[in-house]
Protein backbone atom coordinates (compact mmCIF):
# COMPACT_ATOMS: atom_id res chain seq x y z
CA UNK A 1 71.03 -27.36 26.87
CA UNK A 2 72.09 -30.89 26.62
CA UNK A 3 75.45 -30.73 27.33
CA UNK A 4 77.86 -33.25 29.74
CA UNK A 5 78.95 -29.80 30.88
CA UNK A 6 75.42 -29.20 32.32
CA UNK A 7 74.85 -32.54 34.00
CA UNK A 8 78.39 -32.66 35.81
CA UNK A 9 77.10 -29.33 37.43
CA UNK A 10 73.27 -30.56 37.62
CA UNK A 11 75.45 -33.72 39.96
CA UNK A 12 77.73 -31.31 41.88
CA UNK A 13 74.59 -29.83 42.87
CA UNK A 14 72.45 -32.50 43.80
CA UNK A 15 75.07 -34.86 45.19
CA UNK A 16 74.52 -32.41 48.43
CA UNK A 17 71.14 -32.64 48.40
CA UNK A 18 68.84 -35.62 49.97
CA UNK A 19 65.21 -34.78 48.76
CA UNK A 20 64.72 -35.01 45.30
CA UNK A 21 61.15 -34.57 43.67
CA UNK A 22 60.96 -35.81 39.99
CA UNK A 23 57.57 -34.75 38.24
CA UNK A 24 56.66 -37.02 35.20
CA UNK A 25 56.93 -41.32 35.44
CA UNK A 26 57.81 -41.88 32.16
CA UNK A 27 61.22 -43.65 31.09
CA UNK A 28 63.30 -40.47 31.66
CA UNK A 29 61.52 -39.49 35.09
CA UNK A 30 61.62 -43.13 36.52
CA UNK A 31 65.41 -43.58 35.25
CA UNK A 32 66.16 -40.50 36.86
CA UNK A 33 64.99 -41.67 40.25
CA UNK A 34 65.88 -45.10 40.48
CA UNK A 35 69.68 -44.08 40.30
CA UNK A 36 69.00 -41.67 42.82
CA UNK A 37 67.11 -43.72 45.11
CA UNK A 38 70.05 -46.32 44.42
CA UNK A 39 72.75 -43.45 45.86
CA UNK A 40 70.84 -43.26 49.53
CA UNK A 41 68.25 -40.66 48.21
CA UNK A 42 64.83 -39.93 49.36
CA UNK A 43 62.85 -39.94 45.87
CA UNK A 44 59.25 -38.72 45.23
CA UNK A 45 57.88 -38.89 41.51
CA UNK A 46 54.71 -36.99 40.88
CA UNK A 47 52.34 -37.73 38.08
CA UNK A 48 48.65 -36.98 37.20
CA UNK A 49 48.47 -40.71 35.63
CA UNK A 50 47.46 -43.55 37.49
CA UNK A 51 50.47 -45.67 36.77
CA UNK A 52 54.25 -44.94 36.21
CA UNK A 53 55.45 -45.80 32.12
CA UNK A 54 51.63 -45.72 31.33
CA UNK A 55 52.22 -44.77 27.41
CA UNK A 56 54.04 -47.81 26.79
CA UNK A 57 52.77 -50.66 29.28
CA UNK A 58 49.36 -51.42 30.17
CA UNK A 59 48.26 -51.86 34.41
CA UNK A 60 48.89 -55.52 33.98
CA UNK A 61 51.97 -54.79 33.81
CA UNK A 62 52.82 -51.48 34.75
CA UNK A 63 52.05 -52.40 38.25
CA UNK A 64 55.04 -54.84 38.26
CA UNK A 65 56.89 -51.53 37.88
CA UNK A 66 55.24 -49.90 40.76
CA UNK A 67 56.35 -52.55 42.95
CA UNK A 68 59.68 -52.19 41.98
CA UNK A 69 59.78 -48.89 42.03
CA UNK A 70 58.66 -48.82 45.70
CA UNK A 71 61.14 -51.65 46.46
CA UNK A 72 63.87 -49.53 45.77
CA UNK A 73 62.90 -46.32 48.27
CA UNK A 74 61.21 -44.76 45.90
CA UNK A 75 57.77 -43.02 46.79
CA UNK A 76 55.01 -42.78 44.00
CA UNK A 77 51.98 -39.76 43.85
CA UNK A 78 50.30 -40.98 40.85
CA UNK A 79 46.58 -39.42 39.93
CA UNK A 80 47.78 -35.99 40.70
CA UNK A 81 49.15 -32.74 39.79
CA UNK A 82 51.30 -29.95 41.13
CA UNK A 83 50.13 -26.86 41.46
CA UNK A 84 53.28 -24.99 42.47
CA UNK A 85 56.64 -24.95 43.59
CA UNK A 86 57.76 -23.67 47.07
CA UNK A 87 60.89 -21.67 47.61
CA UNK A 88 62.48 -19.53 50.04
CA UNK A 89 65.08 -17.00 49.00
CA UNK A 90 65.51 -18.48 45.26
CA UNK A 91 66.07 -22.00 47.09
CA UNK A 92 63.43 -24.70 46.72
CA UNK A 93 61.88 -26.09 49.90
CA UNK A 94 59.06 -28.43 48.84
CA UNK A 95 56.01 -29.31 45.83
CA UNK A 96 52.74 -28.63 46.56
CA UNK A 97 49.92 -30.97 44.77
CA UNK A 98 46.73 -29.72 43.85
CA UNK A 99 44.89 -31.63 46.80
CA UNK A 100 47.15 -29.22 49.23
CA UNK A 101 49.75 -31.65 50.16
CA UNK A 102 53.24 -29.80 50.35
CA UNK A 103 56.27 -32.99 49.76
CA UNK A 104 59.60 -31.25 51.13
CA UNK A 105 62.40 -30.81 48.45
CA UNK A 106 65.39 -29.66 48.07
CA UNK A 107 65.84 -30.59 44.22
CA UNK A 108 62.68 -30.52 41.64
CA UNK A 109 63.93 -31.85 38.40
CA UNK A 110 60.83 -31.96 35.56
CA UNK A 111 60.69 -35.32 33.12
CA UNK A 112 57.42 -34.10 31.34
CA UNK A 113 58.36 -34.63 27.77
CA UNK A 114 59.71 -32.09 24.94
CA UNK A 115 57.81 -30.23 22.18
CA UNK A 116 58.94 -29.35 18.69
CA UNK A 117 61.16 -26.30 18.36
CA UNK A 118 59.97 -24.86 14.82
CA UNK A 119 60.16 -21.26 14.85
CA UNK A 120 62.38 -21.24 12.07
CA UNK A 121 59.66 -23.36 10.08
CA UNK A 122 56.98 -20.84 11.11
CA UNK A 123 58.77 -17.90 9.92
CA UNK A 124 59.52 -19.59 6.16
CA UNK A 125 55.46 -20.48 6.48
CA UNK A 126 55.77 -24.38 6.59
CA UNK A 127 52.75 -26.42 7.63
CA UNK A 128 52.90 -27.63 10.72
CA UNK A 129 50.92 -30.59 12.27
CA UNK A 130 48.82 -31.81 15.27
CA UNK A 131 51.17 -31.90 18.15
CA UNK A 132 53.52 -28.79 16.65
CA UNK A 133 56.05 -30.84 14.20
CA UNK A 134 56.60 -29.64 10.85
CA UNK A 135 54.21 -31.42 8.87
CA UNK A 136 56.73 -33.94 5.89
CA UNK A 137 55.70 -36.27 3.46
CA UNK A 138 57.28 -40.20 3.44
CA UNK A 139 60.26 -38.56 1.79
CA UNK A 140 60.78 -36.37 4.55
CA UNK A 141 59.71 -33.21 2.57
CA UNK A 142 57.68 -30.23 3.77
CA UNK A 143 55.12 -28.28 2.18
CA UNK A 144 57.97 -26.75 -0.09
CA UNK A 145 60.05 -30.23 -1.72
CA UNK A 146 63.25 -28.11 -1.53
CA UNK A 147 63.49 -27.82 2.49
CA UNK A 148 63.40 -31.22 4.00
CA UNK A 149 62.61 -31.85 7.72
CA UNK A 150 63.95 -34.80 10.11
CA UNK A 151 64.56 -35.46 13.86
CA UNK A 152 61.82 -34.35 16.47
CA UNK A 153 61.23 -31.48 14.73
CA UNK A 154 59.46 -33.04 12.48
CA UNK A 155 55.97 -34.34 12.75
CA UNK A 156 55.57 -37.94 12.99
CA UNK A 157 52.78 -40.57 12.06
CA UNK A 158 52.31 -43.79 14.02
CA UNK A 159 53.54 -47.08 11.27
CA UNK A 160 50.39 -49.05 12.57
CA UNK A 161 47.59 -46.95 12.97
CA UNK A 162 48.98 -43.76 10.34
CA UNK A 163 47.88 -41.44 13.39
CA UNK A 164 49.91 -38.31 14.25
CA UNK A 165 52.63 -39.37 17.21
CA UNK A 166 54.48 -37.97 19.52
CA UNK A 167 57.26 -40.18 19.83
CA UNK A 168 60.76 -38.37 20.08
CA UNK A 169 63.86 -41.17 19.63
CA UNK A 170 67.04 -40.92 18.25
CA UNK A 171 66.72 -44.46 15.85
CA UNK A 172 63.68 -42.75 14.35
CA UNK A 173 65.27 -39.70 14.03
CA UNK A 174 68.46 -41.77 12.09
CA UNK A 175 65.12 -43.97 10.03
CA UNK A 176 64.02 -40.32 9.00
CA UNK A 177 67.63 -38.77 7.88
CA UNK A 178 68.36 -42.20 5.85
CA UNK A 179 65.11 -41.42 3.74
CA UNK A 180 65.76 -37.74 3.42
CA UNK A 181 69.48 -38.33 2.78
CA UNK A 182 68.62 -40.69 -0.38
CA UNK A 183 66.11 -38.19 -2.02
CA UNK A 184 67.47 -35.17 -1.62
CA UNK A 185 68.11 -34.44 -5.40
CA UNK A 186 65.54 -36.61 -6.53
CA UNK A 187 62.97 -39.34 -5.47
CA UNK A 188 64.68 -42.41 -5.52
CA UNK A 189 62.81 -44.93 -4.08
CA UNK A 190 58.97 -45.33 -4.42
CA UNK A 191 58.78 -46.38 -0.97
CA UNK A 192 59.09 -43.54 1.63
CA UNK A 193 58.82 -43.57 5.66
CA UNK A 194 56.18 -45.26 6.64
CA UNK A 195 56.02 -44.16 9.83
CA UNK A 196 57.77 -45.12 13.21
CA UNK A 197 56.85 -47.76 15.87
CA UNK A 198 57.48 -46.44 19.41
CA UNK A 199 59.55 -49.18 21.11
CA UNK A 200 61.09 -48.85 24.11
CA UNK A 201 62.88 -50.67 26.94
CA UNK A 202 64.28 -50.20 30.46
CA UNK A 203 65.78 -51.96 33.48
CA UNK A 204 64.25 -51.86 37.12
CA UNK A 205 66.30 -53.46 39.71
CA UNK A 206 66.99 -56.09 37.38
CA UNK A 207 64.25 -56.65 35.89
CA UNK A 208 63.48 -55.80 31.99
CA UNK A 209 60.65 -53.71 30.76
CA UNK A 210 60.15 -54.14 27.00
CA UNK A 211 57.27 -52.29 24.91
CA UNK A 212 56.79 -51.92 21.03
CA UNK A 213 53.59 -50.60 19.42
CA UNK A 214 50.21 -49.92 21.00
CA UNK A 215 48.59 -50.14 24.25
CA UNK A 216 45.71 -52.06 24.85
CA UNK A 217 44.16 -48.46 26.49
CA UNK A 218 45.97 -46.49 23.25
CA UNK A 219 44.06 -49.01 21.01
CA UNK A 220 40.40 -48.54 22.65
CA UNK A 221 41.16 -44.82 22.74
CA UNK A 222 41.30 -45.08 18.70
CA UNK A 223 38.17 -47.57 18.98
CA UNK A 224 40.24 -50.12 17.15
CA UNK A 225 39.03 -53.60 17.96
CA UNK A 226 41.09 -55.92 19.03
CA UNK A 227 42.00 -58.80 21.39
CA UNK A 228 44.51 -59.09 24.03
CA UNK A 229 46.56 -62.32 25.54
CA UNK A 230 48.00 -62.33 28.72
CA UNK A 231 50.42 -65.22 30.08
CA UNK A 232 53.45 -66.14 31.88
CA UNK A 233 56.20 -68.15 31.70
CA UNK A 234 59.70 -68.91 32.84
CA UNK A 235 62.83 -67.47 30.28
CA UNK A 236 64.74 -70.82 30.69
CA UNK A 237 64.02 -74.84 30.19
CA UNK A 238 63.62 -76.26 32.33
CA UNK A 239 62.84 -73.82 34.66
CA UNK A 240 64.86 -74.79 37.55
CA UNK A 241 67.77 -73.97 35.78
CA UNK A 242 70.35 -71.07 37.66
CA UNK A 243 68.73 -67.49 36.74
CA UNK A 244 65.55 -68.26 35.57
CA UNK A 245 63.61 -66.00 35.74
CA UNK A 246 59.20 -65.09 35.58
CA UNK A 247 58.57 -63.42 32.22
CA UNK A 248 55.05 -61.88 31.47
CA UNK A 249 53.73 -61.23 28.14
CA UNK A 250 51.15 -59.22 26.66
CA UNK A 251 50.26 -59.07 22.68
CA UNK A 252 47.76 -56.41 21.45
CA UNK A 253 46.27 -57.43 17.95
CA UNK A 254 43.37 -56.72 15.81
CA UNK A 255 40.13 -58.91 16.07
CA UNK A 256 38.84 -59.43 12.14
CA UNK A 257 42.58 -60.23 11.20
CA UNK A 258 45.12 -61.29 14.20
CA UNK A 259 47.63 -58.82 13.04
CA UNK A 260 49.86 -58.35 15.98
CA UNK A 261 49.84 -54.32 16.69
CA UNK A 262 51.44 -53.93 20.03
CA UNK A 263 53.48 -55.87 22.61
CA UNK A 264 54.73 -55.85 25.93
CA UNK A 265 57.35 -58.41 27.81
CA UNK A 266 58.84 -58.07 31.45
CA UNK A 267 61.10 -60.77 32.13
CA UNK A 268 65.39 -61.39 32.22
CA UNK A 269 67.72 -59.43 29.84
CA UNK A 270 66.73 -61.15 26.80
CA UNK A 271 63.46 -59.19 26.94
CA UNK A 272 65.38 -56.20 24.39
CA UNK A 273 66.05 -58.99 21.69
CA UNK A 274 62.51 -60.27 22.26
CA UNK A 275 60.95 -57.18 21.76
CA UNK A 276 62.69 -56.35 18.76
CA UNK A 277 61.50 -59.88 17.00
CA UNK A 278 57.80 -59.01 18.15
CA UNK A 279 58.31 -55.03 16.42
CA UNK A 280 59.60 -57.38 12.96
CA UNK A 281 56.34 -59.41 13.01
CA UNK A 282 54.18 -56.43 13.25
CA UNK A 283 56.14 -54.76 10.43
CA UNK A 284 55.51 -57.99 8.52
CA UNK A 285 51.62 -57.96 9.46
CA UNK A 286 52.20 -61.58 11.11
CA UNK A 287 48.75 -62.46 12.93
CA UNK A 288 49.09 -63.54 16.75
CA UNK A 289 48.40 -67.57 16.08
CA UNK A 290 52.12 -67.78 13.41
């Protein structure tokens, strides 16, 4: 359960341990062991990708993350699996990976996403979609109008490319209760949810990680076509100026018509405010040259 109750004894316990072993590098598994790596520990994340934060940033950038990553103490097996967990006596002593190699632990904490809980929908019969949500409509509705579903329970459809998505956050889960909450008694705007745009954002020894939309591999896993830029550039002018900082860029948009459908910025702290202006253009359909 996620309870503060649960994490100050999830500390207690791991504050005497030195070997921790987080499996999954997304933003939950790498956040995780940065601030443990930060407190003196020795941190191994394990995942069967090829690059840590890979559903939101693509190599180019990823790899800045890597480096970072490693910077800090922490040590990356990416491109691999585990195949079990070692214990003796109800303790845990270590991870073995499918290629045979055993990494000692003492703590194994898993960061490998959540699924839908729906029983309750199953038992009143409700449709359910792809990845296990209960399938809604744009207001929110399931397959009966009088039960309405919201939050990560309910199944969710990518704004930009209307495929089913797996994104779980809480500001699409508030999007989703807003549309619910106004048609509850009757529809009362013609314009539903349209779907949500996974954006998402992070710090790595000081350095921001911003991502809104879809990848460049997401896209050609779709077979969308598009182009991609790449540049760089410093966050202040003149550059020389105290804090300046690198900041990479990468925009994702369609070929025939420029529209902007993902984005990706590494850079100085501004990078959360920048990303949020890139997620308005592609709401507004703006085309890469505006």
């Amino acid at each position: 359960p996620k309870s503060k109750a649960k994490i100050d004894q999830i500390k207690a316990y791991v504050d005497t341990k030195q070997r921790v072993t987080i499996v999954g590098s997304g933003f939950i598994g790498v956040e995780i062991g940065l601030e443990f790596a930060k407190s003196g520990k020795e941190v191994t994340i394990i995942d069967g990708a090829e690059h840590i934060l890979n559903t939101a940033f693509d190599v180019e950038l990823a790899s800045q993350a890597e480096e970072l990553a490693k910077k800090v103490g922490m040590t990356l097996e990416l491109g691999n699996y585990v195949d079990s967990i070692k214990e003796e006596n109800g303790i845990v002593t270590g991870v073995e990976l499918c290629g045979g190699k055993v990494i000692k632990s003492e703590v194994v904490i898993l960061a490998t996403g959540y699924k839908p809980e729906t029983d309750l929908a199953k038992k009143a019969g409700l449709k359910l979609a792809r990845y296990g949500g209960i399938w809604v409509d744009e207001y929110m509705r399931t397959r009966d109008h009088d039960i309405f579903a919201v939050g990560d329970c309910a199944a969710r459809r990518d704004f930009i490319t209307r495929e089913p998505s797996k994104v779980m956050l809480a500001s699409t889960s508030v999007a989703e209760a807003r549309a619910a909450g106004s048609s509850l008694y009757k529809i009362k705007y013609i314009k539903g949810f349209n779907g949500t745009i996974a954006i998402f954002s992070t710090v790595i020894m000081e350095r921001a990680f911003a991502s809104a939309g879809v990848t460049e591999v997401q896209a050609k896993m779709q077979n969308l076509d598009i182009v991609t830029g790449t540049f760089e550039g410093m966050n202040r002018h003149p550059a020389t100026i105290p804090d300046a900082v690198k900041q990479s860029v990468k925009l994702i948009a369609m070929n025939h018509s420029g529209r902007i459908i993902g984005g990706q910025i590494v850079g100085g702290p501004e990078v959360g405010e920048l990303i949020s202006m890139e997620e308005i253009l592609k709401i507004r359909g703006s085309c890469g040259n505006e």
